[in-house]
N, C-alpha and C. Protein backbone atom coordinates (compact mmCIF):
# COMPACT_ATOMS: atom_id res chain seq x y z
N UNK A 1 8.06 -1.05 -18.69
CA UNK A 1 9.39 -1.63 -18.75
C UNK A 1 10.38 -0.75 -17.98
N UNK A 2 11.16 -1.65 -16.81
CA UNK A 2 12.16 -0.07 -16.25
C UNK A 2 13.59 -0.05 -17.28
N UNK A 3 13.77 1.04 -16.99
CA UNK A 3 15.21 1.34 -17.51
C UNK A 3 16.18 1.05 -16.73
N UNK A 4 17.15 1.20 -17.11
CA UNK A 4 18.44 0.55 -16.54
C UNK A 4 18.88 1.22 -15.30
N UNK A 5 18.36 2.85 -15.11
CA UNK A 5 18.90 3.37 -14.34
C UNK A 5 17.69 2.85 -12.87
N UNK A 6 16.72 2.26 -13.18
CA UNK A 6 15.51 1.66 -12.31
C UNK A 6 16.09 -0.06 -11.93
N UNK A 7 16.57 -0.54 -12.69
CA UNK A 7 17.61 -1.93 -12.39
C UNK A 7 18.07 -1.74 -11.55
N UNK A 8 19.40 -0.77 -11.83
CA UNK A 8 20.24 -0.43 -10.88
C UNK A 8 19.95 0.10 -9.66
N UNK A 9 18.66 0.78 -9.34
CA UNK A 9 18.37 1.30 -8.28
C UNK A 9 18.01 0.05 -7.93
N UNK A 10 17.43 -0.69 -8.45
CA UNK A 10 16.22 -1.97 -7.29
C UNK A 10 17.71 -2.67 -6.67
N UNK A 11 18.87 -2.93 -7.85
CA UNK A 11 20.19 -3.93 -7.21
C UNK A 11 21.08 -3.06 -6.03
N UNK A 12 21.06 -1.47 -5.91
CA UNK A 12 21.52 -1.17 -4.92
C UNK A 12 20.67 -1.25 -3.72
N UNK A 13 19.43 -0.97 -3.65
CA UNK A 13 18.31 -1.07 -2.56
C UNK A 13 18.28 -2.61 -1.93
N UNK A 14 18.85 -3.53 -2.35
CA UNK A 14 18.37 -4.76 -2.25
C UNK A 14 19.82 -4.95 -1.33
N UNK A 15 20.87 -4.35 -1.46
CA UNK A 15 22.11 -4.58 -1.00
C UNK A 15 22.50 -3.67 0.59
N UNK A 16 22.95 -4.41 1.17
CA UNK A 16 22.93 -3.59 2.46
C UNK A 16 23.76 -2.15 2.76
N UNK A 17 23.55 -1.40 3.28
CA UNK A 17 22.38 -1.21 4.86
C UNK A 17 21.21 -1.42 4.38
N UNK A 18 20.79 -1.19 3.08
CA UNK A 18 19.04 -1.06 3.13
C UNK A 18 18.91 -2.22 2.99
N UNK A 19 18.77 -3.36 1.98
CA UNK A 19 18.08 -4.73 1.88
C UNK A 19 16.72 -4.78 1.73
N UNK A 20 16.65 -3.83 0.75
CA UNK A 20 14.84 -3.58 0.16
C UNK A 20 14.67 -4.12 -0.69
N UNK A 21 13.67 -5.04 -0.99
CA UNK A 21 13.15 -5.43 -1.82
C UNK A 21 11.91 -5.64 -2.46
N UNK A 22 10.94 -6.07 -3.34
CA UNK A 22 9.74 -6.13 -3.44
C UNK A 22 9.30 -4.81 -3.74
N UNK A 23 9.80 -3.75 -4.10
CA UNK A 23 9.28 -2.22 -4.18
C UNK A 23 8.35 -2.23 -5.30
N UNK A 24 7.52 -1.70 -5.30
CA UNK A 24 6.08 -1.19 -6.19
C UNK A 24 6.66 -0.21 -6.81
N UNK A 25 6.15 -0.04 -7.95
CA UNK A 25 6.34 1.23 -9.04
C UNK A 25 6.79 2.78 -8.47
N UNK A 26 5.68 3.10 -7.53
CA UNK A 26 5.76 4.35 -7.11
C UNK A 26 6.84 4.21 -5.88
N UNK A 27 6.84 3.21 -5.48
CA UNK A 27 8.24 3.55 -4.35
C UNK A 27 9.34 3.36 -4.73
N UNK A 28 9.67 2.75 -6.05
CA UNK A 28 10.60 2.45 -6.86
C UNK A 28 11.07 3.53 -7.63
N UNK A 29 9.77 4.65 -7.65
CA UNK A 29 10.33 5.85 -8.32
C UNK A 29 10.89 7.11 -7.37
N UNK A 30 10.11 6.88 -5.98
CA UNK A 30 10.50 7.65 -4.68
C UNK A 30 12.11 7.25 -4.51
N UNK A 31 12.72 6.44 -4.70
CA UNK A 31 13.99 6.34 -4.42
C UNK A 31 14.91 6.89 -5.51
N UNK A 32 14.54 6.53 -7.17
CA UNK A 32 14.99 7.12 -8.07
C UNK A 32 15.37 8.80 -7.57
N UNK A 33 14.36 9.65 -7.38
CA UNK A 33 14.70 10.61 -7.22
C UNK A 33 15.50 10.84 -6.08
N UNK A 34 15.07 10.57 -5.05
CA UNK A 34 16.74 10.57 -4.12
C UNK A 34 17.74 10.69 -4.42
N UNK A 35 18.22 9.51 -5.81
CA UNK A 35 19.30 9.20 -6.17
C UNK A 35 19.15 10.50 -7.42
N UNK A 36 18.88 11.13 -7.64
CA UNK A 36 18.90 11.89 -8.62
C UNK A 36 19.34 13.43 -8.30
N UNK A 37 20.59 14.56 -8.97
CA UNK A 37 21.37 15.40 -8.57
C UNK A 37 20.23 16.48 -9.60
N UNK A 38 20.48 17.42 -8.89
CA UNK A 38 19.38 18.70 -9.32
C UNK A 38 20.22 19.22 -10.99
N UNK A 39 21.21 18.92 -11.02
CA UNK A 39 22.29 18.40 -12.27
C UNK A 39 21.49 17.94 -13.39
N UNK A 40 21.53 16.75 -13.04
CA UNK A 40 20.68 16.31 -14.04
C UNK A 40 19.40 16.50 -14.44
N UNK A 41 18.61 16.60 -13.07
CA UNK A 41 17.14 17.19 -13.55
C UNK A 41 17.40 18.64 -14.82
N UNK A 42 17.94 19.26 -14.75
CA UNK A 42 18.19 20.14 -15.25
C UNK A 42 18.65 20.09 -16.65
N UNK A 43 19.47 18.80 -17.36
CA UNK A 43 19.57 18.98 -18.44
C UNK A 43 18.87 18.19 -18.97
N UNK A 44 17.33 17.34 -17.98
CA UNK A 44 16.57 16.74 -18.44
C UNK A 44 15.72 17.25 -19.22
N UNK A 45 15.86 18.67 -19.12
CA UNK A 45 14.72 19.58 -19.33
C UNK A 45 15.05 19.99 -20.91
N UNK A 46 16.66 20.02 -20.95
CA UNK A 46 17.01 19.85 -22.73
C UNK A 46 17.09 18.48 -23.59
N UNK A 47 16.48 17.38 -22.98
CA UNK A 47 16.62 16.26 -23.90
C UNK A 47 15.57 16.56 -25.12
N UNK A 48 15.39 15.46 -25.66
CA UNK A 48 14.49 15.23 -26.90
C UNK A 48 13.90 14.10 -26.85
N UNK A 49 12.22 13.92 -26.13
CA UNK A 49 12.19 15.28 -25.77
C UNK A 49 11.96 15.69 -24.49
N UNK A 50 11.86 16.93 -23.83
CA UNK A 50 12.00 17.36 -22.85
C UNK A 50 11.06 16.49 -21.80
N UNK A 51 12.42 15.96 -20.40
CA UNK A 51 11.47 15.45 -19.34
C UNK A 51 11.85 16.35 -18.53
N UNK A 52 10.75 15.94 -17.68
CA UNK A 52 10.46 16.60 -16.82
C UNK A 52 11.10 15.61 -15.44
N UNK A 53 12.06 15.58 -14.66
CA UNK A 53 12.83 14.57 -13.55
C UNK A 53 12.83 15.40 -12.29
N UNK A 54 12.32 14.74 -11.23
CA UNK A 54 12.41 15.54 -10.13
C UNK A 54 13.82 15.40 -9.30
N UNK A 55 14.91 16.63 -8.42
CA UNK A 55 15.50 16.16 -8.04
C UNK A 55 15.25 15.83 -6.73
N UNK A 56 16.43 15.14 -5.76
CA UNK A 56 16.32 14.82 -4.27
C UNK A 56 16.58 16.06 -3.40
N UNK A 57 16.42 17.17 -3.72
CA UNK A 57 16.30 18.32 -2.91
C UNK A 57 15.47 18.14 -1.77
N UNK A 58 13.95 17.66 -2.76
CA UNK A 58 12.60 18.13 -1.41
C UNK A 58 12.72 17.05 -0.25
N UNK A 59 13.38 15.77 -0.75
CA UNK A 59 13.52 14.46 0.09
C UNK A 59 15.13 14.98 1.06
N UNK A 60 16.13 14.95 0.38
CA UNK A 60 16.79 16.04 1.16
C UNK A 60 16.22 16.92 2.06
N UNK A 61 15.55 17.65 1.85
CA UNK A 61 15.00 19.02 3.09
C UNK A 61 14.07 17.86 4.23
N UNK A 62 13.72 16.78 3.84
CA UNK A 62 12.77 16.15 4.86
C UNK A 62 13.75 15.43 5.70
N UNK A 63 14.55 14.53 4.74
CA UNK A 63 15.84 13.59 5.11
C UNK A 63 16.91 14.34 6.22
N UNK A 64 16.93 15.51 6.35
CA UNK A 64 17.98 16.08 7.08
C UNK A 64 17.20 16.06 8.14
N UNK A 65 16.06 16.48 8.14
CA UNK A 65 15.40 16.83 9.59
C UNK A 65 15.63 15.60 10.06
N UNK A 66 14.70 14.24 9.48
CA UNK A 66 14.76 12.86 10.24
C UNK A 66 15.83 12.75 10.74
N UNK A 67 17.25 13.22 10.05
CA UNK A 67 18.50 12.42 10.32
C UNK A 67 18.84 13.06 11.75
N UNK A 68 18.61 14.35 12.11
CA UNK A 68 18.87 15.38 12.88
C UNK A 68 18.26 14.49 14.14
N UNK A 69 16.60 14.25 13.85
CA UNK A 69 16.11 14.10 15.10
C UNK A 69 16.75 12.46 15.70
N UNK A 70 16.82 11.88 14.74
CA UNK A 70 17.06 10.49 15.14
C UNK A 70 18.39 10.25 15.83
N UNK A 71 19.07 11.31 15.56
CA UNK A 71 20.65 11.89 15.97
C UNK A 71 20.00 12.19 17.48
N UNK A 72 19.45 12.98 17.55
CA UNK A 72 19.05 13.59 18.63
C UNK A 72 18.42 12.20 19.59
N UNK A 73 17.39 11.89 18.82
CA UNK A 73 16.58 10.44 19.74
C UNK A 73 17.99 9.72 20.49
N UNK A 74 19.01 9.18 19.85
CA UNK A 74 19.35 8.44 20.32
C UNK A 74 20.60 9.30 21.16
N UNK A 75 21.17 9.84 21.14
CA UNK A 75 21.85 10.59 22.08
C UNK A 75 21.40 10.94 23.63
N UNK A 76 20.31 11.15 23.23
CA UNK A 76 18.76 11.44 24.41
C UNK A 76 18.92 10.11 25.30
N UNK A 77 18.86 9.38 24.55
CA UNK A 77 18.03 7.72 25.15
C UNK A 77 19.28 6.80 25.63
N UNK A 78 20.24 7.08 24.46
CA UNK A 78 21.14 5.89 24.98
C UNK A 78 22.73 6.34 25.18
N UNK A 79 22.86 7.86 25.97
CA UNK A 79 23.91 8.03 26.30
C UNK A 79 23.96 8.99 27.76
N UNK A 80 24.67 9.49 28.45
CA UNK A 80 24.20 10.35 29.58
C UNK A 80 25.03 11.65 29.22
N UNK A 81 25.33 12.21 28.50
CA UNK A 81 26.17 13.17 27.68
C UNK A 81 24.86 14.22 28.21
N UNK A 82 25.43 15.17 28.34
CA UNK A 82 24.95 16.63 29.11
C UNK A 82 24.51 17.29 27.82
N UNK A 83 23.83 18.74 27.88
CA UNK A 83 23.13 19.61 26.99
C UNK A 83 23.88 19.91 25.55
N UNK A 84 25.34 20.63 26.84
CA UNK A 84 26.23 20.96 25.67
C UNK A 84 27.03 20.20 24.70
N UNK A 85 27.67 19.59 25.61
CA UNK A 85 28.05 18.26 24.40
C UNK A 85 27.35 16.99 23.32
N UNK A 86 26.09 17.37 23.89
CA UNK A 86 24.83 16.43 23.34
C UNK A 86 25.01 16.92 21.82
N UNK A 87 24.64 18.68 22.21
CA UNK A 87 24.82 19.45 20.50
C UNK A 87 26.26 18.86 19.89
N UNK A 88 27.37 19.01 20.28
CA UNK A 88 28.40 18.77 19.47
C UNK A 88 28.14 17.12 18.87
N UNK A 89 27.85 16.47 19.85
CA UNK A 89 27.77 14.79 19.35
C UNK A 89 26.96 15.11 18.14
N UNK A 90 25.94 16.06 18.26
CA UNK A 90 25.01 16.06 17.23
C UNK A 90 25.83 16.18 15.77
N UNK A 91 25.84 17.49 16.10
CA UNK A 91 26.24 18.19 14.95
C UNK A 91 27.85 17.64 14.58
N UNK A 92 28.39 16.50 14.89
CA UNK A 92 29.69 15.85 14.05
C UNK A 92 28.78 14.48 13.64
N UNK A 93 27.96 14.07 13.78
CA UNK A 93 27.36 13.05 12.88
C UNK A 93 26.99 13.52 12.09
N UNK A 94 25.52 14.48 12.26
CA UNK A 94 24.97 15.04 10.88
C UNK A 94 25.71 15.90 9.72
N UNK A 95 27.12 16.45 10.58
CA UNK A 95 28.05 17.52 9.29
C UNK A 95 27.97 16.30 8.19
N UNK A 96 28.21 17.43 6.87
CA UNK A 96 28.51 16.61 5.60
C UNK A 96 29.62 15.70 5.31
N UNK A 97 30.72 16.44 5.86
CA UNK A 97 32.00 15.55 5.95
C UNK A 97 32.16 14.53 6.66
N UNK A 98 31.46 14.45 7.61
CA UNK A 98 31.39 13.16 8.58
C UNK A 98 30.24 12.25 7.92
N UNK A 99 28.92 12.69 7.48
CA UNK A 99 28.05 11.82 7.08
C UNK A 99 28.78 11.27 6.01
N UNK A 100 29.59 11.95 4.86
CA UNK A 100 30.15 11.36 3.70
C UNK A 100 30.96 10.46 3.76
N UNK A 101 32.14 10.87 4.36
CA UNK A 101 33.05 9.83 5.22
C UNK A 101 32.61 8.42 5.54
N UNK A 102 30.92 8.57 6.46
CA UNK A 102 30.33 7.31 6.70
C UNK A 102 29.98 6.25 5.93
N UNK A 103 29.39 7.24 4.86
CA UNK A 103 28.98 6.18 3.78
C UNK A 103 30.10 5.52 2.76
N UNK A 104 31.21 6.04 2.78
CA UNK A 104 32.21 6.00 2.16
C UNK A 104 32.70 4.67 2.50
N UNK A 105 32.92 5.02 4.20
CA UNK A 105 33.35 3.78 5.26
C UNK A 105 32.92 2.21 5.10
N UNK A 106 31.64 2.67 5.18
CA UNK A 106 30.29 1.84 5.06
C UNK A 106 30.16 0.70 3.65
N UNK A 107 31.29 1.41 2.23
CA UNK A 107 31.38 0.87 1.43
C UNK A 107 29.75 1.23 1.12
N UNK A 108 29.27 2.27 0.73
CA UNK A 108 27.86 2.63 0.16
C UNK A 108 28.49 3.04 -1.24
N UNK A 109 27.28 2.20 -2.12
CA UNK A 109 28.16 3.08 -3.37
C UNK A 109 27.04 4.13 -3.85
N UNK A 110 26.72 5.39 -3.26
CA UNK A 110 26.10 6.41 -4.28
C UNK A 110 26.52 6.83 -4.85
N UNK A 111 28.05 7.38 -5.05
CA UNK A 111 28.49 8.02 -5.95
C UNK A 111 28.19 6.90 -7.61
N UNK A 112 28.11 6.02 -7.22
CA UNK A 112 27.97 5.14 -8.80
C UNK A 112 26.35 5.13 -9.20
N UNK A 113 26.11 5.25 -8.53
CA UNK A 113 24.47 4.69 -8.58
C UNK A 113 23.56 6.57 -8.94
N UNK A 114 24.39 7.50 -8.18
CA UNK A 114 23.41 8.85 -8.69
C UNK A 114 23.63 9.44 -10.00
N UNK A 115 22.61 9.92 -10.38
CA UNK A 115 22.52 10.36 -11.66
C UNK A 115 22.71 11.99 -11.60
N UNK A 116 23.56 12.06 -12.11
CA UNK A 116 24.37 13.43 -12.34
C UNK A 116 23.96 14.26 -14.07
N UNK A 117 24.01 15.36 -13.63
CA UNK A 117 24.60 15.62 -15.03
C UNK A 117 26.07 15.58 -15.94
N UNK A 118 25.85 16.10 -16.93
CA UNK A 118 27.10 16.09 -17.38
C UNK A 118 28.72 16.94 -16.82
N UNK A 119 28.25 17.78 -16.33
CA UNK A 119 29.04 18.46 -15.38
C UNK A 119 29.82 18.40 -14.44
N UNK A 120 29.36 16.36 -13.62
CA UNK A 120 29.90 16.16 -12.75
C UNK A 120 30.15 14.40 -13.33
N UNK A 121 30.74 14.83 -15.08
CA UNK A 121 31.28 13.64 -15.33
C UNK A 121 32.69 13.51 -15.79
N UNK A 122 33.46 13.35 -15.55
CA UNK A 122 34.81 13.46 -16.17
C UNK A 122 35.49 12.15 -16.62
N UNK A 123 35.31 12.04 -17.78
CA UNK A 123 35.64 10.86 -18.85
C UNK A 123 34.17 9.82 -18.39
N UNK A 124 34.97 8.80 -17.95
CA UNK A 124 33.88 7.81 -17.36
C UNK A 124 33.51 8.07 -16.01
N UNK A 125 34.66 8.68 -15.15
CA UNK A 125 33.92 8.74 -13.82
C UNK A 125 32.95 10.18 -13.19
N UNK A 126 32.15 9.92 -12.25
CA UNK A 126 31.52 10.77 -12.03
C UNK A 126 32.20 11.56 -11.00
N UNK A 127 31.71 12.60 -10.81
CA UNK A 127 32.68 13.32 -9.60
C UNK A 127 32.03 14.22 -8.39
N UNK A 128 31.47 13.27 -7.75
CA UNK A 128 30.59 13.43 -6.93
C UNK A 128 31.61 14.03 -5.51
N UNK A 129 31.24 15.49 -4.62
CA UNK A 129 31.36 15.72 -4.00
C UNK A 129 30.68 15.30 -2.96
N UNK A 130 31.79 15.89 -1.03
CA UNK A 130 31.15 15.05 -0.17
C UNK A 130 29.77 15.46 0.20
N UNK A 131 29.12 16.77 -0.50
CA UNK A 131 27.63 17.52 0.56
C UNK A 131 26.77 16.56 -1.23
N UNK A 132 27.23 16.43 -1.94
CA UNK A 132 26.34 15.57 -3.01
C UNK A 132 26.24 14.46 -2.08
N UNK A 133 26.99 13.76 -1.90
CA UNK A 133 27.09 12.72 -1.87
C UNK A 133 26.12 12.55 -0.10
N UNK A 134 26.40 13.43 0.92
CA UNK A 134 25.14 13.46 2.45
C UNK A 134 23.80 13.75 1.83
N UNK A 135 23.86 14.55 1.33
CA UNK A 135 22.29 15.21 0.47
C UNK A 135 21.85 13.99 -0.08
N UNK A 136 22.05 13.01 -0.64
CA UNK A 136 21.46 12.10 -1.14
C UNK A 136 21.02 11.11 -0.25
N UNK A 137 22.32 10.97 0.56
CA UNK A 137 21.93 10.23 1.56
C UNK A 137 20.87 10.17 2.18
N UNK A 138 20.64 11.60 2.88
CA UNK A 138 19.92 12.14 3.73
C UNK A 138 18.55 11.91 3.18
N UNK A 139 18.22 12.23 1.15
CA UNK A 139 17.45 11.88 0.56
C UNK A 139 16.68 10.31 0.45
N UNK A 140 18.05 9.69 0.82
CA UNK A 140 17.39 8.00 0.73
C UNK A 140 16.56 7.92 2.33
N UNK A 141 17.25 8.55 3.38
CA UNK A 141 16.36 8.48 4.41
C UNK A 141 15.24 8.83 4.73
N UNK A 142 15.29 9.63 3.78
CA UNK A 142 13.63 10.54 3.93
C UNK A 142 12.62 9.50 3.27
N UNK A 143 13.38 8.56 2.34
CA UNK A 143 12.64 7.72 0.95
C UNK A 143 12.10 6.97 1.74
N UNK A 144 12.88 6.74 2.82
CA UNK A 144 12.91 5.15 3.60
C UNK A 144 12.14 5.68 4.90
N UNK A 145 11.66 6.70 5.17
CA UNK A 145 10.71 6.78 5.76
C UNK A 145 9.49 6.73 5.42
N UNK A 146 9.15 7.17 4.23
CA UNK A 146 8.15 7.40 3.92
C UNK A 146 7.63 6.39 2.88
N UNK A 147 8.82 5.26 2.90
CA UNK A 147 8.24 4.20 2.49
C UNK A 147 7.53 2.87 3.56
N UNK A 148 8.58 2.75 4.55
CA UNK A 148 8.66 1.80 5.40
C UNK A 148 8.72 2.27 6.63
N UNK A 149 8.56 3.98 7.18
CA UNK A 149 8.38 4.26 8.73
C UNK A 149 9.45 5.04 9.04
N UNK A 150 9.02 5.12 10.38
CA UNK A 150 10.56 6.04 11.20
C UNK A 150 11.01 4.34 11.69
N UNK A 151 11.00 3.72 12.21
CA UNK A 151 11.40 2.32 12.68
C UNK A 151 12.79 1.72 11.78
N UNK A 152 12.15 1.63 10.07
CA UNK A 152 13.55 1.52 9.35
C UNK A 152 14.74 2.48 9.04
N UNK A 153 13.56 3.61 9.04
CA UNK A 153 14.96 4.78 8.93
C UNK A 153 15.48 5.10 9.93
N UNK A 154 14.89 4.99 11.24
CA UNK A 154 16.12 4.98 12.64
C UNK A 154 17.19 3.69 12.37
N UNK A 155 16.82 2.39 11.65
CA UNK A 155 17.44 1.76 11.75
C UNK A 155 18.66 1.82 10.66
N UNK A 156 18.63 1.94 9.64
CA UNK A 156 19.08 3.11 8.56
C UNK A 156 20.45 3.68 8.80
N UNK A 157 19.72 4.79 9.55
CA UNK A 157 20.69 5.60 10.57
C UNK A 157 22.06 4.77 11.50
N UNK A 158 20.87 4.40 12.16
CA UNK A 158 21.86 3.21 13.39
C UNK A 158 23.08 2.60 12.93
N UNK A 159 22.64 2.12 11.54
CA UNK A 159 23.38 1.28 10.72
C UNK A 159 24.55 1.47 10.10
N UNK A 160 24.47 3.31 9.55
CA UNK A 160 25.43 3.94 8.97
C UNK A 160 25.97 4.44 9.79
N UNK A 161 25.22 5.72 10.39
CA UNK A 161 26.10 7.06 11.15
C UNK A 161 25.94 7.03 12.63
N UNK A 162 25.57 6.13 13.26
CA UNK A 162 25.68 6.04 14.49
C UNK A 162 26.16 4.68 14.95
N UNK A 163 26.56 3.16 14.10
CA UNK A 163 27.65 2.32 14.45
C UNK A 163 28.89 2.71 14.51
């Protein structure tokens, strides 16, 4: 039976940029953790009784690279921008403040959808900063590679931080 916080993931996945649907158990749980803040894993570890929740760190550390290169792919391919300025194009998409900004833009809602701990809750709302809020991102891209390819997660990309 999923839980509510597995609902909510399948109704944001299903909603665009991504528009995923049909997900199987285990890829249904590959995205969970994406959406999940090293926060919460952490006071998962004091419930009753103790789980064990992985956070989107390790998908993060994969997710940044993809985002980097696909930054890179298309700068390469579909612009005539020289060495040096190639890096700067780079590195103002992939910064945190600009990726956050994007998704913000984009009308993405992670800040509602990640699971935080208590720490980053204040009353009802959560209080998700902007490198929480790329880190996850970056985490769903890594999800979305390794669910569906580099093909969707370039497209992913395309969709958010490079329209």
């Amino acid at each position: 039976m999923e839980t509510n916080f597995e609902k909510d993931v399948r109704e944001f996945l299903a909603k665009e940029p991504f528009g995923f649907r049909k997900l199987s158990e285990k890829e249904l749980s590959l995205f969970c953790t994406a959406l999940t803040h090293d926060s919460f894993t952490n006071e998962a570890l004091d419930m009753d009784p103790p789980r064990i929740v992985p956070s989107y760190e390790r998908l993060e550390f994969l997710g940044d690279s993809i985002l980097e290169f696909l930054v890179c792919e298309h700068v390469y391919k579909d612009t005539d921008i020289s060495e040096g300025p190639m890096t700067d194009y780079k590195q103002d998409k992939v910064a945190n403040h600009m990726l956050s900004q994007r998704i913000i833009d984009k009308g993405i809602s992670i800040d509602s959808i990640m699971r935080v701990g208590h720490g980053h809750i204040k009353g009802v709302e959560k209080s998700v900063v902007e490198n929480m809020r790329a880190d996850c991102f970056e985490a769903l891209i890594a999800a979305t590679y390794l669910v569906y390819g580099i093909d969707e997660a370039r497209r992913l990309v395309r969709d958010v931080v490079l329209d």
